[in-house]
Protein backbone atom coordinates (compact mmCIF):
# COMPACT_ATOMS: atom_id res chain seq x y z
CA UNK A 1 -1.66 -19.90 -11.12
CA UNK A 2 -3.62 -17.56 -13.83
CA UNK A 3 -1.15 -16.05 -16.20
CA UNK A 4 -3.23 -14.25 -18.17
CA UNK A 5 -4.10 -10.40 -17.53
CA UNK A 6 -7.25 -9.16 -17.78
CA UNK A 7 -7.71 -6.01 -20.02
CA UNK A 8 -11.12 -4.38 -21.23
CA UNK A 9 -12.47 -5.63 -24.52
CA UNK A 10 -8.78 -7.19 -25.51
CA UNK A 11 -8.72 -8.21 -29.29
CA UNK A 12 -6.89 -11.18 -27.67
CA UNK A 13 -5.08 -12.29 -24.23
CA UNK A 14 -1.77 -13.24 -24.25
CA UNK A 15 -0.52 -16.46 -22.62
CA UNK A 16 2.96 -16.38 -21.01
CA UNK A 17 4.37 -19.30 -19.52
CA UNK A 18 7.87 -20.27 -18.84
CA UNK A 19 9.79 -23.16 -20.01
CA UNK A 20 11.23 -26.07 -18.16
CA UNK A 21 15.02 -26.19 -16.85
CA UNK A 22 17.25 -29.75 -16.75
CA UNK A 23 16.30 -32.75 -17.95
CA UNK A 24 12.80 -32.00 -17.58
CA UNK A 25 12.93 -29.14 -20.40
CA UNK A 26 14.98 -31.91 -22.44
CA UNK A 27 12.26 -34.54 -22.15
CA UNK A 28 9.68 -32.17 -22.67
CA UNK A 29 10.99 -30.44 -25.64
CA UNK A 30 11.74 -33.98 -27.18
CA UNK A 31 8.05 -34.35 -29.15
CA UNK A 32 9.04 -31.23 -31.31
CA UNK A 33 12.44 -32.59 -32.84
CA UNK A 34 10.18 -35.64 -34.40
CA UNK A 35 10.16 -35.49 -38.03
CA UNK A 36 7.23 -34.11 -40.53
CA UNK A 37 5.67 -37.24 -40.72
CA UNK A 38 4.73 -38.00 -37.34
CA UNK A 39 1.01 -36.77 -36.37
CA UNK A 40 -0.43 -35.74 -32.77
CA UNK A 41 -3.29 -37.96 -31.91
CA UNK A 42 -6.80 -36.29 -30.77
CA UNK A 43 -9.46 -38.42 -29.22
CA UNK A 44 -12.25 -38.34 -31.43
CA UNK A 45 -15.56 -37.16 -29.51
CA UNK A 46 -19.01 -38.86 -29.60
CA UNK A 47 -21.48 -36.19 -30.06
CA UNK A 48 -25.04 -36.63 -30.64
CA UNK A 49 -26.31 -36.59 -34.19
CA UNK A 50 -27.16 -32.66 -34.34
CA UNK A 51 -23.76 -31.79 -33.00
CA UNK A 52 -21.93 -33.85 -34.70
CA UNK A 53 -23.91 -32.34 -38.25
CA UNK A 54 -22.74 -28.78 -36.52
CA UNK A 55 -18.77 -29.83 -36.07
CA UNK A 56 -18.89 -30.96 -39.58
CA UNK A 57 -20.12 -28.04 -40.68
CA UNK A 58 -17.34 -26.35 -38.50
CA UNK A 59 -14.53 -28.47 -39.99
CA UNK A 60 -15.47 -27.12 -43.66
CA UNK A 61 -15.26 -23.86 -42.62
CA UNK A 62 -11.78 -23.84 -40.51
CA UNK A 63 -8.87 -21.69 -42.01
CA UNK A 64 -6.03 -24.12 -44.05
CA UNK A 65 -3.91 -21.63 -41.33
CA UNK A 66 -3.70 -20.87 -37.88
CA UNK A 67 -1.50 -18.39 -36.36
CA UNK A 68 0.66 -18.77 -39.87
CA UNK A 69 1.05 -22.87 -39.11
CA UNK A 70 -0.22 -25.22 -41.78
CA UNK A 71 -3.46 -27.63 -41.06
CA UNK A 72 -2.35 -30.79 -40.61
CA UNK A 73 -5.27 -33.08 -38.98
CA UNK A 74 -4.28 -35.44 -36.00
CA UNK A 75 -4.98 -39.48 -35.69
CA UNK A 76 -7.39 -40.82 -36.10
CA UNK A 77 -9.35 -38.87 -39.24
CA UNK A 78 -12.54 -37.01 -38.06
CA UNK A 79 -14.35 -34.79 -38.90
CA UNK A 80 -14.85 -33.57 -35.47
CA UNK A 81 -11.06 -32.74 -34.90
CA UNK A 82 -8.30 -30.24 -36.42
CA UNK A 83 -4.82 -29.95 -36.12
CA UNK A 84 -2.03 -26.86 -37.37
CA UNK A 85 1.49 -27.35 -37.06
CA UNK A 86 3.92 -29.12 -35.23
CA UNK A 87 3.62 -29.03 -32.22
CA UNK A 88 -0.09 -29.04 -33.00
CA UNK A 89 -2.39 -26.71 -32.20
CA UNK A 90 -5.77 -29.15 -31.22
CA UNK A 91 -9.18 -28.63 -32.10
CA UNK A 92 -12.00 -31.03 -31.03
CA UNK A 93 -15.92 -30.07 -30.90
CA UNK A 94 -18.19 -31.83 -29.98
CA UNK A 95 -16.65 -32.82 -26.50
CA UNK A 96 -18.93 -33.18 -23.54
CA UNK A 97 -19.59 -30.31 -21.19
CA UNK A 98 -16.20 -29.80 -19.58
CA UNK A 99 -15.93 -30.31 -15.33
CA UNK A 100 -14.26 -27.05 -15.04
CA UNK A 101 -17.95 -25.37 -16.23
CA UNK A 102 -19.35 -26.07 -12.89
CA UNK A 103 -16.42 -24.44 -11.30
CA UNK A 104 -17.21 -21.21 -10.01
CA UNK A 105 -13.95 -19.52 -10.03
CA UNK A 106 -13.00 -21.12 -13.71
CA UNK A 107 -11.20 -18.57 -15.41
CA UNK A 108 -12.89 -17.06 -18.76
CA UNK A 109 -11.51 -15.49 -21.94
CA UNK A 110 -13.10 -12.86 -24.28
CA UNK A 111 -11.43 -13.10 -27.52
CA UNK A 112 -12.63 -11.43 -30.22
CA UNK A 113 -16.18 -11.64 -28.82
CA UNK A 114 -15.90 -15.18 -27.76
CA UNK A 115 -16.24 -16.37 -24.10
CA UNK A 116 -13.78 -19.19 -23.51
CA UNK A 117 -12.99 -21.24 -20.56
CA UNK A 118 -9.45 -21.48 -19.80
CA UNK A 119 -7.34 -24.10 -18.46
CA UNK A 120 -3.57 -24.23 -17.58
CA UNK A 121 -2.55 -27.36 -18.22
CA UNK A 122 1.02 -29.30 -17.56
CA UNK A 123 3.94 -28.42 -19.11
CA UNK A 124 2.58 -24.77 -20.12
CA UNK A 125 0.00 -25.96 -22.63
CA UNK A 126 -3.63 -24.37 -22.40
CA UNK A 127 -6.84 -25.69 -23.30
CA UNK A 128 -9.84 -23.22 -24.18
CA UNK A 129 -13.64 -24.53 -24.22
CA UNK A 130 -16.28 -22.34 -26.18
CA UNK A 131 -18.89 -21.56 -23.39
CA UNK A 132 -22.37 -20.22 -24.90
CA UNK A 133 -22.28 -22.67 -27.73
CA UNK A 134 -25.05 -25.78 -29.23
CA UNK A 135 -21.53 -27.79 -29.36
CA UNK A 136 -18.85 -27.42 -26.83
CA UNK A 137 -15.32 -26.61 -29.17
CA UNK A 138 -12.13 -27.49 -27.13
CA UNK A 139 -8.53 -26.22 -28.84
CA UNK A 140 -5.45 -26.83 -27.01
CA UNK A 141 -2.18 -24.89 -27.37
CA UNK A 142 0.94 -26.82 -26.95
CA UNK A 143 3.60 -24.97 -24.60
CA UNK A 144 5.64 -23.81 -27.26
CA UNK A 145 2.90 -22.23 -28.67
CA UNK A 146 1.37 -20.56 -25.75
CA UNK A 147 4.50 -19.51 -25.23
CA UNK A 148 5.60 -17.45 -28.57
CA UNK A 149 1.69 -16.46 -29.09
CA UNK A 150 -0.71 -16.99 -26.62
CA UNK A 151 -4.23 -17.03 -27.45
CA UNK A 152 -3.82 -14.69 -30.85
CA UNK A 153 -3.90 -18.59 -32.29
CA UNK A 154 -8.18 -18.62 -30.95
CA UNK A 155 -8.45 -15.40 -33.29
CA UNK A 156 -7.94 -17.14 -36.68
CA UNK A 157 -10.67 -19.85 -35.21
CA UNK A 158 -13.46 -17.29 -34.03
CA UNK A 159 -14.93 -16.68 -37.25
CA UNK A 160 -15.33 -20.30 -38.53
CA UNK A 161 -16.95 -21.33 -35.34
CA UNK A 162 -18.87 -17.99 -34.67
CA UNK A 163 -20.67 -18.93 -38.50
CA UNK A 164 -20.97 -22.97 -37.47
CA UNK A 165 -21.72 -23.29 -33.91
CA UNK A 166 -24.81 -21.04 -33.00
CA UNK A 167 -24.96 -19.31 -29.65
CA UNK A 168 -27.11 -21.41 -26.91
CA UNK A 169 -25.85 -23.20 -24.08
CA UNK A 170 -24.89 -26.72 -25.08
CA UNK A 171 -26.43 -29.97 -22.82
């Protein structure tokens, strides 16, 4: 089910979601009691040579912050992926074109000027896809933080990828 509301020219949307009851909550909540030390894991794409030259170019110009959480890059090193707190907000560009594009009732998100695709995902977390991009950028919100934020995390992202990535549809 969409949770998001649709509102003209929002700065923004807001993701609400609700968290789990029982044992399922417990289990679920269990990856953010693991100490500083641990680091999510991102699969690495395998762009082509151009995109990958535009996602490094992206990855120089991400914030140190998003949403007020500390970068802190997931397994295995790339240049092609990004990571912010704990539980870890996800970037990864370069990713092929996404299934859900050739959906016609996918759900979209303008946020600060920047079409996203938007995907609920188990357990609460979202993933957005930049549509109208050379290089497909994917960042996925953990629960917790779709929960206390929503997508006001994408904002601190839009400028890095709207100087990086130009606008043309990706292959």
């Amino acid at each position: 089910m969409n949770s998001f509301r649709h509102r003209p020219r929002p700065r923004a949307l807001r993701v609400r979601s609700f968290a789990c009851a029982g044992v399922a909550g417990l289990l679920f909540l269990a990856p953010a009691c693991s100490s500083a030390d641990d680091r999510a894991e991102a699969a690495v794409p395998s762009p082509d040579e151009e995109v990958a030259g535009l996602c490094r170019d992206l990855d120089e110009a991400l914030p140190g912050k998003v949403d007020g959480r500390d970068r802190t890059d997931p397994e295995p090193a790339s240049d092609l992926t990004a990571g912010w707190g704990s539980p870890a907000i996800i970037l990864r560009c370069g990713i092929p074109r996404p299934a859900v594009m050739s959906d016609p009732d996918q759900v979209t998100a303008e946020i600060d000027g920047m079409v996203w695709v938007v995907e609920e995902l188990d357990g609460g977390a979202y993933r957005f896809t930049t549509g109208l991009r050379r290089a497909y950028v994917e960042v996925t919100l953990p629960a917790e933080v779709a929960e206390e934020t929503g997508s006001f995390a994408l904002v601190d992202l839009v400028p890095a990828i709207e100087r990086t990535i130009p606008e043309e549809l990706a292959d």
